[in-house]
C-alpha atoms as a PDB file:
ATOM      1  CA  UNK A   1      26.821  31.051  46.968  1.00  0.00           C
ATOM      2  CA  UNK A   2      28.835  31.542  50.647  1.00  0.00           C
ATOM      3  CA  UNK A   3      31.665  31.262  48.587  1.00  0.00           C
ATOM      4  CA  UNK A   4      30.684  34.366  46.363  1.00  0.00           C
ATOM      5  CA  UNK A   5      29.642  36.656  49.183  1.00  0.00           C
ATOM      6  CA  UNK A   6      32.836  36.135  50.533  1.00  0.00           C
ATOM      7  CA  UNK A   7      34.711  37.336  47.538  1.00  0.00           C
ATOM      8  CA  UNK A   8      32.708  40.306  47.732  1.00  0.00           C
ATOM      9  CA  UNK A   9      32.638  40.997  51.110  1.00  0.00           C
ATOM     10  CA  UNK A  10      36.827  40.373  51.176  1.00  0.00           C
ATOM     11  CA  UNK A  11      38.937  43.189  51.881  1.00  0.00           C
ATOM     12  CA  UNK A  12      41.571  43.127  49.475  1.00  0.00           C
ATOM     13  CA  UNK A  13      42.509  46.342  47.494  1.00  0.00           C
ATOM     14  CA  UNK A  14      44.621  49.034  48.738  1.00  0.00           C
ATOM     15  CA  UNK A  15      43.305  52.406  49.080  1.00  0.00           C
ATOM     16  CA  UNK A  16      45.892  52.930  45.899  1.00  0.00           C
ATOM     17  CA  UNK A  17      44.341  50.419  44.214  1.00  0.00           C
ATOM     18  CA  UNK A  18      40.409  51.140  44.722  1.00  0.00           C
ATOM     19  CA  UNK A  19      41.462  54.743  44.050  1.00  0.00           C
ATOM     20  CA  UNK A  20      42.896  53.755  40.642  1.00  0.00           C
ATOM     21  CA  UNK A  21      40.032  51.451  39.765  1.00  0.00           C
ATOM     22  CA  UNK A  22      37.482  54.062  40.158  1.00  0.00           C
ATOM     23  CA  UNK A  23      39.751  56.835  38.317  1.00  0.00           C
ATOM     24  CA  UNK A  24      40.001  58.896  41.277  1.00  0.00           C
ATOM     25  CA  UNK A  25      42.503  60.119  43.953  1.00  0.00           C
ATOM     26  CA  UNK A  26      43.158  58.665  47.191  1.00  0.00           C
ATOM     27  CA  UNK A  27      42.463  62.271  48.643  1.00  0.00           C
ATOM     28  CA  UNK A  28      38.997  61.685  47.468  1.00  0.00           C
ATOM     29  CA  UNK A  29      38.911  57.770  48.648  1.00  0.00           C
ATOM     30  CA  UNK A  30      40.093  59.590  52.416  1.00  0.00           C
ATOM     31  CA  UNK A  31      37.111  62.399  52.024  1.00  0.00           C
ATOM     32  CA  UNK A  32      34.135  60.033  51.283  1.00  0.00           C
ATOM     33  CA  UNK A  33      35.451  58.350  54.788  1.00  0.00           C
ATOM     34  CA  UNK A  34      35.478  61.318  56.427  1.00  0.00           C
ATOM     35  CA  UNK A  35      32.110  62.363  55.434  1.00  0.00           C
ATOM     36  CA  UNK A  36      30.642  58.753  56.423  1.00  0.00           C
ATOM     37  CA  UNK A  37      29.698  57.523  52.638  1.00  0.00           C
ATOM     38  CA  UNK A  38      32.154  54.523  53.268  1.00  0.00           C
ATOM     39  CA  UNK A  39      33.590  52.847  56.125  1.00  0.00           C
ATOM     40  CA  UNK A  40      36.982  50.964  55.217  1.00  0.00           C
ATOM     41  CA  UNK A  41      37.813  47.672  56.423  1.00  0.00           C
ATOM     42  CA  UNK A  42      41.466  48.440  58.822  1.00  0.00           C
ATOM     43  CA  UNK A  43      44.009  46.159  59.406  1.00  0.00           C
ATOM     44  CA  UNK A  44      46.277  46.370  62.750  1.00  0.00           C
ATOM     45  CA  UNK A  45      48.489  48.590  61.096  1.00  0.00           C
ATOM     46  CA  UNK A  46      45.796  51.118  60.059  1.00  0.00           C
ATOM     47  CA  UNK A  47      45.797  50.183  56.414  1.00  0.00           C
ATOM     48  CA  UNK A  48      42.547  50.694  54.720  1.00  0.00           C
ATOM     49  CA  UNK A  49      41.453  48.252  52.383  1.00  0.00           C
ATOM     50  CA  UNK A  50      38.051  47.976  50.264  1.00  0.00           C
ATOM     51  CA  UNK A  51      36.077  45.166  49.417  1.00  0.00           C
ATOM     52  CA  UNK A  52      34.461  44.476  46.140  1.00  0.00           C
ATOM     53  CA  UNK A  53      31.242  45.229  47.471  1.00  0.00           C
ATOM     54  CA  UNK A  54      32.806  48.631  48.848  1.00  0.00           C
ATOM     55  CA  UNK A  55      33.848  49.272  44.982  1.00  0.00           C
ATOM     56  CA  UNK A  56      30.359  49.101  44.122  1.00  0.00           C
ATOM     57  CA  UNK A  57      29.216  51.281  46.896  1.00  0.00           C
ATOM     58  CA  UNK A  58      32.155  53.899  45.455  1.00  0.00           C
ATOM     59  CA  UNK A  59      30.518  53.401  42.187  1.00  0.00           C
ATOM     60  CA  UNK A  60      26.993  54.346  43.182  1.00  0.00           C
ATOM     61  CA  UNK A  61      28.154  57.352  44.974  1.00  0.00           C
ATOM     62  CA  UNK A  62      30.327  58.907  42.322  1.00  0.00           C
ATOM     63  CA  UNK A  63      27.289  58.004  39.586  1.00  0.00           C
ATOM     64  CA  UNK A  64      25.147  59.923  42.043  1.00  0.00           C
ATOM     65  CA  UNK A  65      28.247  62.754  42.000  1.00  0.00           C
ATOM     66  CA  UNK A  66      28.863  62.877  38.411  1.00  0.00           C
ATOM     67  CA  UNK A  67      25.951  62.002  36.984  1.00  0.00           C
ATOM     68  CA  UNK A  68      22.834  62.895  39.054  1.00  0.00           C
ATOM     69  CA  UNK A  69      24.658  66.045  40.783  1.00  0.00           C
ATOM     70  CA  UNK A  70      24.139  64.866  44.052  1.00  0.00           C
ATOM     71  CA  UNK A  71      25.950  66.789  46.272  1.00  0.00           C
ATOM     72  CA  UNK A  72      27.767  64.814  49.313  1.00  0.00           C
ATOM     73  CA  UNK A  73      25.577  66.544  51.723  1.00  0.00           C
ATOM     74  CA  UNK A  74      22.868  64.858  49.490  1.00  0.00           C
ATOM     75  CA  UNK A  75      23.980  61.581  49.531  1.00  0.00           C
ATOM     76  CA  UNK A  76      24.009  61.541  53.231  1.00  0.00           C
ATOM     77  CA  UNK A  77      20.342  62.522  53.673  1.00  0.00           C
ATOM     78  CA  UNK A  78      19.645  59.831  51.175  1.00  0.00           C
ATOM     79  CA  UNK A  79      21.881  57.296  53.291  1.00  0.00           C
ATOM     80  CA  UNK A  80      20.182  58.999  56.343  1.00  0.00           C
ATOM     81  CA  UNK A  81      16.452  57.985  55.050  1.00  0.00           C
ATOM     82  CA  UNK A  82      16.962  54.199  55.252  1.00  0.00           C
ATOM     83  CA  UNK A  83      14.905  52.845  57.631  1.00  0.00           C
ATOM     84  CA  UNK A  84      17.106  50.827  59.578  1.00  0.00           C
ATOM     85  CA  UNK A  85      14.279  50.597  62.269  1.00  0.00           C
ATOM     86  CA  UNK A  86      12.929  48.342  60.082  1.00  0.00           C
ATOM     87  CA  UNK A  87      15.775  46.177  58.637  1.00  0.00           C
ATOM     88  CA  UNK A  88      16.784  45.462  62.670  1.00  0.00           C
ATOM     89  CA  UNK A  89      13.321  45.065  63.389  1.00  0.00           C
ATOM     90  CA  UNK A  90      13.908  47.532  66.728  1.00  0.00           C
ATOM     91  CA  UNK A  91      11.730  47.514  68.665  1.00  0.00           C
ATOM     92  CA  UNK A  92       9.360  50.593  69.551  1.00  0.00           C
ATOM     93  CA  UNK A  93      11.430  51.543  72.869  1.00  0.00           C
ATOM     94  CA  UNK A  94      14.907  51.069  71.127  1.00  0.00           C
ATOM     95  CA  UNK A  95      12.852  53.432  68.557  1.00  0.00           C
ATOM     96  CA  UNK A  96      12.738  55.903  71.060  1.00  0.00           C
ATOM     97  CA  UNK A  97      16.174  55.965  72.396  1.00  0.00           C
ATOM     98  CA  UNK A  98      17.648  55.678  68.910  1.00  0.00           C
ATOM     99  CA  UNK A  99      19.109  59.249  67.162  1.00  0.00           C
ATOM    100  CA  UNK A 100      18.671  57.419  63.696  1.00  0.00           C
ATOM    101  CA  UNK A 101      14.677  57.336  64.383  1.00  0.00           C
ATOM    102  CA  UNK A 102      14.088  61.095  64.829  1.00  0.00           C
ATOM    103  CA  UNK A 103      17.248  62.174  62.578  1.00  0.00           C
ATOM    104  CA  UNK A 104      17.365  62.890  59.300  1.00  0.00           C
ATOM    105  CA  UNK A 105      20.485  64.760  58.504  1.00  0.00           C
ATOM    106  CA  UNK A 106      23.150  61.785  58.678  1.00  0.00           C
ATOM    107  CA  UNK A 107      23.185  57.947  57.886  1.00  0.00           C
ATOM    108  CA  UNK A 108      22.625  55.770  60.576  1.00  0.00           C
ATOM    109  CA  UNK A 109      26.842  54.510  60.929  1.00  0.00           C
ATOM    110  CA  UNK A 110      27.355  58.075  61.560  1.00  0.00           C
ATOM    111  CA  UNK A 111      25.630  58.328  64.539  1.00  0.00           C
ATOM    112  CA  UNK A 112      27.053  58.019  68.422  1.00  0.00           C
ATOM    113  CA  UNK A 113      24.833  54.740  69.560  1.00  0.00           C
ATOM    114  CA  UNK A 114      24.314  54.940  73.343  1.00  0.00           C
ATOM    115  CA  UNK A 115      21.770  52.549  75.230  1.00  0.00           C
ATOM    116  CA  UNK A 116      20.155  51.841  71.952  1.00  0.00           C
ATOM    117  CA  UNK A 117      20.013  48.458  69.784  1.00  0.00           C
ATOM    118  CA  UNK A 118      23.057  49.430  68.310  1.00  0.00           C
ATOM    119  CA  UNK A 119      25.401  49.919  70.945  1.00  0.00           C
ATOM    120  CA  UNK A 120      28.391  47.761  70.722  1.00  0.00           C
ATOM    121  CA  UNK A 121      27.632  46.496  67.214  1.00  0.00           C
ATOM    122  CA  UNK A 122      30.073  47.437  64.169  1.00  0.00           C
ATOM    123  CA  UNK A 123      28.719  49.239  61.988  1.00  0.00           C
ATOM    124  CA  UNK A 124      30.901  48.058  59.098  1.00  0.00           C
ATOM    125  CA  UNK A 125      29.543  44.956  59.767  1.00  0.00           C
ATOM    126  CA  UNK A 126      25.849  45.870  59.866  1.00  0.00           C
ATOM    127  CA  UNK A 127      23.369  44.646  57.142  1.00  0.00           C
ATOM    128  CA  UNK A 128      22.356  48.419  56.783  1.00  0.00           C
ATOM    129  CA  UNK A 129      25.439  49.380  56.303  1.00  0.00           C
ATOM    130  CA  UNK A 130      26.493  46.564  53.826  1.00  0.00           C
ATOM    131  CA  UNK A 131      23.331  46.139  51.837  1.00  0.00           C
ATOM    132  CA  UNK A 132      22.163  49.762  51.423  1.00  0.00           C
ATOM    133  CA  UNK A 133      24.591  51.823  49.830  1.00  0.00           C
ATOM    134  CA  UNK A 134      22.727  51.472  46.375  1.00  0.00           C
ATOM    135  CA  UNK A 135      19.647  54.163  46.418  1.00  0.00           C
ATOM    136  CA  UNK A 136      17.638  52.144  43.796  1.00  0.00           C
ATOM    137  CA  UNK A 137      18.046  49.275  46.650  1.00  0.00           C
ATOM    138  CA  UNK A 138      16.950  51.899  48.917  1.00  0.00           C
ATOM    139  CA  UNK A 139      14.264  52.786  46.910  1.00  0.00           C
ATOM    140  CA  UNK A 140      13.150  49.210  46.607  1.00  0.00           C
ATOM    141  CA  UNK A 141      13.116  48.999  50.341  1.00  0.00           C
ATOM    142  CA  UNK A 142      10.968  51.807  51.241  1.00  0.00           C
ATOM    143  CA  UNK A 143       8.543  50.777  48.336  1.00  0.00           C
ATOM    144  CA  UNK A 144       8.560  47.040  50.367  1.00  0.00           C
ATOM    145  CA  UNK A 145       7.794  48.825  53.525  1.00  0.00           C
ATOM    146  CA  UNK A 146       4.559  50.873  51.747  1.00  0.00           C
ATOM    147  CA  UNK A 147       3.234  47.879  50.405  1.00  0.00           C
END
Protein backbone atom coordinates (compact mmCIF):
# COMPACT_ATOMS: atom_id res chain seq x y z
CA UNK A 1 0.00 0.00 0.00
CA UNK A 2 3.23 2.61 0.78
CA UNK A 3 4.18 1.62 -2.45
CA UNK A 4 0.86 2.93 -4.12
CA UNK A 5 0.67 6.22 -2.28
CA UNK A 6 3.88 6.88 -3.51
CA UNK A 7 2.98 6.53 -7.11
CA UNK A 8 0.35 8.88 -6.48
CA UNK A 9 1.86 11.24 -4.47
CA UNK A 10 5.11 11.26 -7.20
CA UNK A 11 5.70 14.25 -9.10
CA UNK A 12 6.22 13.24 -12.47
CA UNK A 13 4.32 15.00 -15.38
CA UNK A 14 5.27 18.17 -16.89
CA UNK A 15 3.02 21.02 -16.77
CA UNK A 16 2.82 20.09 -20.79
CA UNK A 17 1.94 16.90 -20.01
CA UNK A 18 -0.85 17.30 -17.13
CA UNK A 19 -2.12 20.09 -19.39
CA UNK A 20 -2.57 17.63 -22.29
CA UNK A 21 -4.01 14.88 -20.13
CA UNK A 22 -6.75 16.97 -18.87
CA UNK A 23 -7.44 18.60 -22.49
CA UNK A 24 -6.56 21.93 -21.39
CA UNK A 25 -3.88 24.67 -21.82
CA UNK A 26 -0.96 25.25 -19.77
CA UNK A 27 -2.27 28.96 -19.44
CA UNK A 28 -5.08 27.43 -17.57
CA UNK A 29 -2.71 24.76 -15.57
CA UNK A 30 -0.62 28.43 -14.54
CA UNK A 31 -4.18 30.22 -13.54
CA UNK A 32 -5.60 27.48 -11.20
CA UNK A 33 -1.98 28.09 -9.37
CA UNK A 34 -2.39 31.45 -9.24
CA UNK A 35 -5.76 31.40 -7.82
CA UNK A 36 -4.60 28.72 -5.05
CA UNK A 37 -6.81 25.56 -6.43
CA UNK A 38 -3.39 23.68 -6.86
CA UNK A 39 -0.04 23.96 -5.53
CA UNK A 40 2.67 22.31 -7.94
CA UNK A 41 5.41 20.29 -6.75
CA UNK A 42 8.94 22.65 -8.03
CA UNK A 43 12.07 21.35 -8.76
CA UNK A 44 15.42 23.58 -8.29
CA UNK A 45 15.04 24.83 -11.58
CA UNK A 46 11.44 26.07 -11.11
CA UNK A 47 9.84 23.35 -13.16
CA UNK A 48 6.40 22.49 -12.10
CA UNK A 49 5.44 19.07 -12.09
CA UNK A 50 2.02 17.30 -10.96
CA UNK A 51 1.44 14.26 -9.25
CA UNK A 52 -1.20 11.74 -10.00
CA UNK A 53 -3.05 12.69 -7.10
CA UNK A 54 -2.73 16.47 -8.36
CA UNK A 55 -4.44 15.08 -11.76
CA UNK A 56 -7.27 14.06 -9.79
CA UNK A 57 -7.51 17.22 -7.87
CA UNK A 58 -7.45 19.01 -11.67
CA UNK A 59 -10.18 16.66 -12.45
CA UNK A 60 -12.52 17.55 -9.61
CA UNK A 61 -12.07 21.16 -10.20
CA UNK A 62 -12.73 21.32 -13.90
CA UNK A 63 -15.96 18.75 -13.23
CA UNK A 64 -16.96 21.40 -10.73
CA UNK A 65 -16.10 24.13 -13.80
CA UNK A 66 -17.72 22.40 -16.57
CA UNK A 67 -20.15 20.56 -15.16
CA UNK A 68 -21.58 22.03 -11.91
CA UNK A 69 -20.77 25.81 -13.04
CA UNK A 70 -18.78 26.49 -10.23
CA UNK A 71 -17.15 29.50 -10.67
CA UNK A 72 -13.30 29.68 -9.41
CA UNK A 73 -14.27 32.15 -6.85
CA UNK A 74 -16.64 29.22 -5.85
CA UNK A 75 -14.36 26.63 -5.61
CA UNK A 76 -12.27 28.56 -3.26
CA UNK A 77 -15.02 29.18 -0.68
CA UNK A 78 -15.68 25.51 -0.97
CA UNK A 79 -11.80 24.78 -0.43
CA UNK A 80 -12.06 27.62 2.21
CA UNK A 81 -14.92 25.63 4.32
CA UNK A 82 -12.74 22.62 5.24
CA UNK A 83 -12.24 22.50 8.63
CA UNK A 84 -8.71 22.11 8.93
CA UNK A 85 -9.08 23.00 12.72
CA UNK A 86 -10.22 19.79 12.96
CA UNK A 87 -8.06 17.55 10.68
CA UNK A 88 -4.79 19.21 12.76
CA UNK A 89 -6.63 18.84 15.79
CA UNK A 90 -5.48 22.76 16.76
CA UNK A 91 -5.91 23.51 19.54
CA UNK A 92 -8.47 26.27 20.85
CA UNK A 93 -5.61 29.08 21.22
CA UNK A 94 -3.94 28.18 17.80
CA UNK A 95 -7.87 28.55 16.89
CA UNK A 96 -7.67 31.94 17.82
CA UNK A 97 -4.56 33.11 16.23
CA UNK A 98 -5.34 31.20 13.05
CA UNK A 99 -6.91 33.44 9.81
CA UNK A 100 -8.31 30.02 8.46
CA UNK A 101 -10.68 29.83 11.74
CA UNK A 102 -12.54 33.15 11.31
CA UNK A 103 -12.07 33.24 7.31
CA UNK A 104 -14.14 32.11 4.91
CA UNK A 105 -13.25 33.63 1.63
CA UNK A 106 -9.95 31.55 0.76
CA UNK A 107 -8.63 27.92 1.39
CA UNK A 108 -6.54 27.45 4.17
CA UNK A 109 -2.83 27.09 1.80
CA UNK A 110 -3.74 30.48 0.76
CA UNK A 111 -3.40 32.06 3.81
CA UNK A 112 -0.11 34.04 5.38
CA UNK A 113 0.46 31.62 8.67
CA UNK A 114 2.11 33.74 11.40
CA UNK A 115 2.46 32.43 15.13
CA UNK A 116 -0.17 29.90 14.39
CA UNK A 117 0.06 25.89 14.12
CA UNK A 118 0.93 26.29 10.74
CA UNK A 119 3.80 28.38 10.62
CA UNK A 120 6.74 26.82 9.02
CA UNK A 121 4.83 23.80 7.69
CA UNK A 122 4.42 23.27 3.74
CA UNK A 123 1.45 23.46 2.75
CA UNK A 124 1.90 21.20 -0.28
CA UNK A 125 2.73 18.79 2.05
CA UNK A 126 -0.21 19.16 4.44
CA UNK A 127 -2.90 16.39 4.82
CA UNK A 128 -5.51 19.24 4.16
CA UNK A 129 -4.06 20.16 1.39
CA UNK A 130 -3.43 16.61 -0.09
CA UNK A 131 -6.55 14.82 1.00
CA UNK A 132 -9.23 17.50 0.46
CA UNK A 133 -9.36 18.67 -2.90
CA UNK A 134 -12.42 16.32 -3.68
CA UNK A 135 -15.76 18.23 -2.30
CA UNK A 136 -17.71 14.90 -1.94
CA UNK A 137 -14.54 14.06 0.47
CA UNK A 138 -15.23 17.33 1.89
CA UNK A 139 -18.62 16.69 2.24
CA UNK A 140 -17.95 13.39 3.91
CA UNK A 141 -15.80 15.19 6.39
CA UNK A 142 -18.07 17.77 7.63
CA UNK A 143 -20.91 15.07 7.80
CA UNK A 144 -18.08 13.01 10.22
CA UNK A 145 -17.67 16.09 12.24
CA UNK A 146 -21.84 16.48 12.76
CA UNK A 147 -22.15 13.09 13.75
Amino acid sequence: MEEALLEIDTPVYKISEAAEMLNISVHTLRMYEREGLIIPFRKDSKQRLFSQRDIERLKCIRRAINDEKISIEGIKRIYSLIPCFAIMSCSLSDREVCDAWGRHSKPCWLLNHINDFCSGRKCRLCVVYNNYGDCEIIKNKLKELLT
